[in-house]
Protein backbone atom coordinates (compact mmCIF):
# COMPACT_ATOMS: atom_id res chain seq x y z
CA UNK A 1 179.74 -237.74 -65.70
CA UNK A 2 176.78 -238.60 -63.63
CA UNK A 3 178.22 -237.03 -60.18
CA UNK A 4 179.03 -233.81 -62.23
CA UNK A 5 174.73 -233.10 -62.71
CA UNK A 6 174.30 -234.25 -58.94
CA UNK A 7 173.45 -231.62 -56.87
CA UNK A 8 174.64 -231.66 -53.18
CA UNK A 9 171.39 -230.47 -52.07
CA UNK A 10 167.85 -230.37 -53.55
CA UNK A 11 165.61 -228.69 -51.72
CA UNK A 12 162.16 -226.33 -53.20
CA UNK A 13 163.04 -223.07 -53.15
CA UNK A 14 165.88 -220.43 -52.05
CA UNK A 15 163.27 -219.88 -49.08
CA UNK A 16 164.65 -223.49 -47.48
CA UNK A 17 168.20 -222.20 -47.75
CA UNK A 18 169.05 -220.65 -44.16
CA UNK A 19 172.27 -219.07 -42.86
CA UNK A 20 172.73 -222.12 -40.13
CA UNK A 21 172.62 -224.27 -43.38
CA UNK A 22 174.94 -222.82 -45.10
CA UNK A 23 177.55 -221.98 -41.85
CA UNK A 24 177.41 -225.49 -41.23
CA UNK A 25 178.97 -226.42 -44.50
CA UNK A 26 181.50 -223.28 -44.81
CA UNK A 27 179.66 -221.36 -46.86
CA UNK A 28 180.53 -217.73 -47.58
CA UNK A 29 179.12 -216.64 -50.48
CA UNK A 30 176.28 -217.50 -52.89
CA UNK A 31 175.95 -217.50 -56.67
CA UNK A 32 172.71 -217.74 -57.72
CA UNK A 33 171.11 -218.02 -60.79
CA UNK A 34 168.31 -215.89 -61.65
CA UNK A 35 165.77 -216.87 -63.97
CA UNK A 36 163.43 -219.67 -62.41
CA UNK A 37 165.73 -219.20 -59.22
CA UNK A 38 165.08 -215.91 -57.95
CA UNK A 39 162.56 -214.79 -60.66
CA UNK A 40 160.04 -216.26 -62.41
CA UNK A 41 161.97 -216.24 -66.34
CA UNK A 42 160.13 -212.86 -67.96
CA UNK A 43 159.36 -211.19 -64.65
CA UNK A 44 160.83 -207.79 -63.98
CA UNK A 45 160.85 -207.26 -60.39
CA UNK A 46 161.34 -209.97 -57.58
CA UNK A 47 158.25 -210.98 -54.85
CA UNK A 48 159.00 -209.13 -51.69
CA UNK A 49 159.85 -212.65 -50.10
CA UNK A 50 163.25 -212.74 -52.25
CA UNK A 51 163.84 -209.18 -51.53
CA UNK A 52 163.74 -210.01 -47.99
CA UNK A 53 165.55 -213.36 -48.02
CA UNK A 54 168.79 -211.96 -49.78
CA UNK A 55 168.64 -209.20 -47.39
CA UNK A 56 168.69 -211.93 -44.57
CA UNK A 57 171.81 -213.50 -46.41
CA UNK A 58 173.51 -210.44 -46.49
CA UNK A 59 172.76 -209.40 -43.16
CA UNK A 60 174.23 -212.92 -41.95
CA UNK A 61 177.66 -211.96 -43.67
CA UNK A 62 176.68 -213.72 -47.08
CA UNK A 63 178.36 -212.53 -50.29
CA UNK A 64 175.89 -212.70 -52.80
CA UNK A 65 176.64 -212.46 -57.37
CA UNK A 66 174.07 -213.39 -60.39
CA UNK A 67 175.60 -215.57 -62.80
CA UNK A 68 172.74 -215.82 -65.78
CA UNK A 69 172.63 -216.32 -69.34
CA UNK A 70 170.54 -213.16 -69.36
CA UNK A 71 171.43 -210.35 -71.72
CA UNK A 72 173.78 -207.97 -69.29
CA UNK A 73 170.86 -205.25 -70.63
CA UNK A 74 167.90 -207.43 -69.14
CA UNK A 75 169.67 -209.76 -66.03
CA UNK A 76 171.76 -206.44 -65.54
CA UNK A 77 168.74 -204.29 -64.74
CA UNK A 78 167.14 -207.09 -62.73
CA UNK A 79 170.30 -207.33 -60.78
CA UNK A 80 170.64 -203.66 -59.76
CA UNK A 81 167.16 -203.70 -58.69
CA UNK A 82 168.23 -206.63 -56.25
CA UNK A 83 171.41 -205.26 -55.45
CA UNK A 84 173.67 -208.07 -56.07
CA UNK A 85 176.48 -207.63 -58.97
CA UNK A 86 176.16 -210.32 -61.61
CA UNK A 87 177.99 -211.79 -65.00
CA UNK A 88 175.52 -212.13 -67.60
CA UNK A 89 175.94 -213.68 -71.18
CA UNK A 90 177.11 -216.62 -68.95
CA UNK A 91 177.17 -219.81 -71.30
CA UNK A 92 176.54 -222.34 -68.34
CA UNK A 93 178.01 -224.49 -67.36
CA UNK A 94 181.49 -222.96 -68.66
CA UNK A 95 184.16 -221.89 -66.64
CA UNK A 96 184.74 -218.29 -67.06
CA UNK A 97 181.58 -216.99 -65.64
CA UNK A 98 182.24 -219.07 -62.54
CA UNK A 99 185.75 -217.97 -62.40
CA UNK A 100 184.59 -213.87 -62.65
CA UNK A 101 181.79 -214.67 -60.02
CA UNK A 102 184.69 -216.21 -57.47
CA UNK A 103 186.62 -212.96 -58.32
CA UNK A 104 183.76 -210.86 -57.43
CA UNK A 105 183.10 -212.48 -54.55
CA UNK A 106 186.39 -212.47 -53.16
CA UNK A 107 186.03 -216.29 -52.18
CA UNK A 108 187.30 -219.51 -53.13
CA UNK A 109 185.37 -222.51 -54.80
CA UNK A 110 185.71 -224.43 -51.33
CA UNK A 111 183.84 -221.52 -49.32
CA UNK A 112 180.95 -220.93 -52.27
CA UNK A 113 177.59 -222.48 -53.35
CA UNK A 114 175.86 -222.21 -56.59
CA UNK A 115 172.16 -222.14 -56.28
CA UNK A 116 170.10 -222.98 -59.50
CA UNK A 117 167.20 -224.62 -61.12
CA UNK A 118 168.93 -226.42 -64.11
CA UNK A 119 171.48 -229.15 -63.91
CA UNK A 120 172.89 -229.13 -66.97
CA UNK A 121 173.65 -225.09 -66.62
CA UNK A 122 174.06 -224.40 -63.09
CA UNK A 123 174.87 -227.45 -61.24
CA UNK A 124 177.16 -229.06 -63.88
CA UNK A 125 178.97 -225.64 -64.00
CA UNK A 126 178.73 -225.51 -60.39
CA UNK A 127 180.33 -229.00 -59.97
CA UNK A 128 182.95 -228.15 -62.34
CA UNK A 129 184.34 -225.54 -60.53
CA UNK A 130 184.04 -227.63 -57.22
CA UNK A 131 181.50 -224.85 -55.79
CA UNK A 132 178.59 -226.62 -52.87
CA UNK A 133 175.91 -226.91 -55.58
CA UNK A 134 172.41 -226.38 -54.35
CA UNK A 135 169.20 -227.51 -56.60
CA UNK A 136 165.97 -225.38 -56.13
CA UNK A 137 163.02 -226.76 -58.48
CA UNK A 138 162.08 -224.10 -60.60
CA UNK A 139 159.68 -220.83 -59.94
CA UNK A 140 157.80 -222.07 -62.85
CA UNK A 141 158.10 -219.63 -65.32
CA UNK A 142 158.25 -220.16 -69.07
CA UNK A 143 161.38 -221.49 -70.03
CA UNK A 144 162.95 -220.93 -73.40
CA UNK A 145 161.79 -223.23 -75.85
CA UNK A 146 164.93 -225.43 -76.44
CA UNK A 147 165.12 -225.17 -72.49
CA UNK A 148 161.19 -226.63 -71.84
CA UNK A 149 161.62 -229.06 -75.21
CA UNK A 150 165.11 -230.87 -74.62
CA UNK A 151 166.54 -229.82 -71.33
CA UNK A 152 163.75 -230.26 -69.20
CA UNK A 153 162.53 -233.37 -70.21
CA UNK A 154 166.06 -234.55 -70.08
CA UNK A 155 166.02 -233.19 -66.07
CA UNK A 156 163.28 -235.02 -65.48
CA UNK A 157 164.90 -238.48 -66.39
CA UNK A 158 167.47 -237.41 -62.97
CA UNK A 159 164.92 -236.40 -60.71
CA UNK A 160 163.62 -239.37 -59.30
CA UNK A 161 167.30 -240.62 -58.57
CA UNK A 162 168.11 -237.24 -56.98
CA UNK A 163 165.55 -237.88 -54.75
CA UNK A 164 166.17 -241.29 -54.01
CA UNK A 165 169.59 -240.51 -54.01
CA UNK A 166 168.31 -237.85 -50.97
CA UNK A 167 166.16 -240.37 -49.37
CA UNK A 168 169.15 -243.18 -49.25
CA UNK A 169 171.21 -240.06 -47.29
CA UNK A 170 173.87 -239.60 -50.16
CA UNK A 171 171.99 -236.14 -51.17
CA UNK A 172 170.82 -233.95 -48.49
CA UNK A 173 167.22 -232.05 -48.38
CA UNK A 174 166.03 -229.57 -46.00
């Protein structure tokens, strides 16, 4: 169970995510999550610097698709705005929003990382469907209550052995 909530990398933010990095694994395509990833949760509108990184990854040949728990009405909007299609009304970590993302996408598990700030939505779903999972600590936003009360707190319990985990070379950082 443990390995299923470990991410395969850890680093801050989507900023430390490069093309190189993700070439060197195999990576073709990124789902990414989008509150706390991309956006802070509540914002409407992204800061210029994500606007201009996903234009970097897409510029490099990266397929890009939102997979959130978001409403379709509010992650949907968001999404457009960004111009990367999405599945929203996710449930993370279960399958079928992973498996509609791949679709999208056009790509196979082996050739696509999930980027996300939670591990019990986005890297356990991640893992699950054998995606390159890729931890971000969160934009700091507020998180739903059930989220900040339970799952968080939880989180924090596996963050000092993902980064000792990182440290010991059997996680990577950037």
């Amino acid at each position: 169970m443990l390995r299923l909530i470990l991410p395969k990398l850890y680093v801050d933010s989507v900023f430390e995510i490069t093309p190189e990095l993700l070439k060197s694994r195999g990576i073709k395509a990124l789902i990414l999550d989008l509150d706390n990833t991309l956006v802070a949760r509540g914002q409407e509108w992204a800061e210029p610097r994500v606007l201009d990184w996903l234009a970097a990854m897409r510029r490099e040949g990266f397929k890009l698709c939102i997979v959130s728990n978001n409403s379709r009405q509010k992650g949907g909007a968001l999404a457009r705005r960004l111009g990367v299609p999405g599945v929203f009304r996710a449930v993370k970590p279960r399958g079928k929003p992973f498996r509609k993302a791949l679709a999208l996408l056009g790509t196979g598990p082996e050739e696509t990382a999930m980027v996300g700030d939670q591990l019990f939505t986005d890297i356990l779903g991640g893992n699950r469907m054998g995606l390159y999972t890729i931890l971000v600590s969160p934009l700091g936003g507020p998180d739903f209550i059930l989220t900040r009360l339970i799952t968080r707190r939880i989180e924090q319990l596996f963050l000092p052995f993902i980064r000792a985990r990182r440290s010991l070379g059997a996680g990577e950082r950037c």
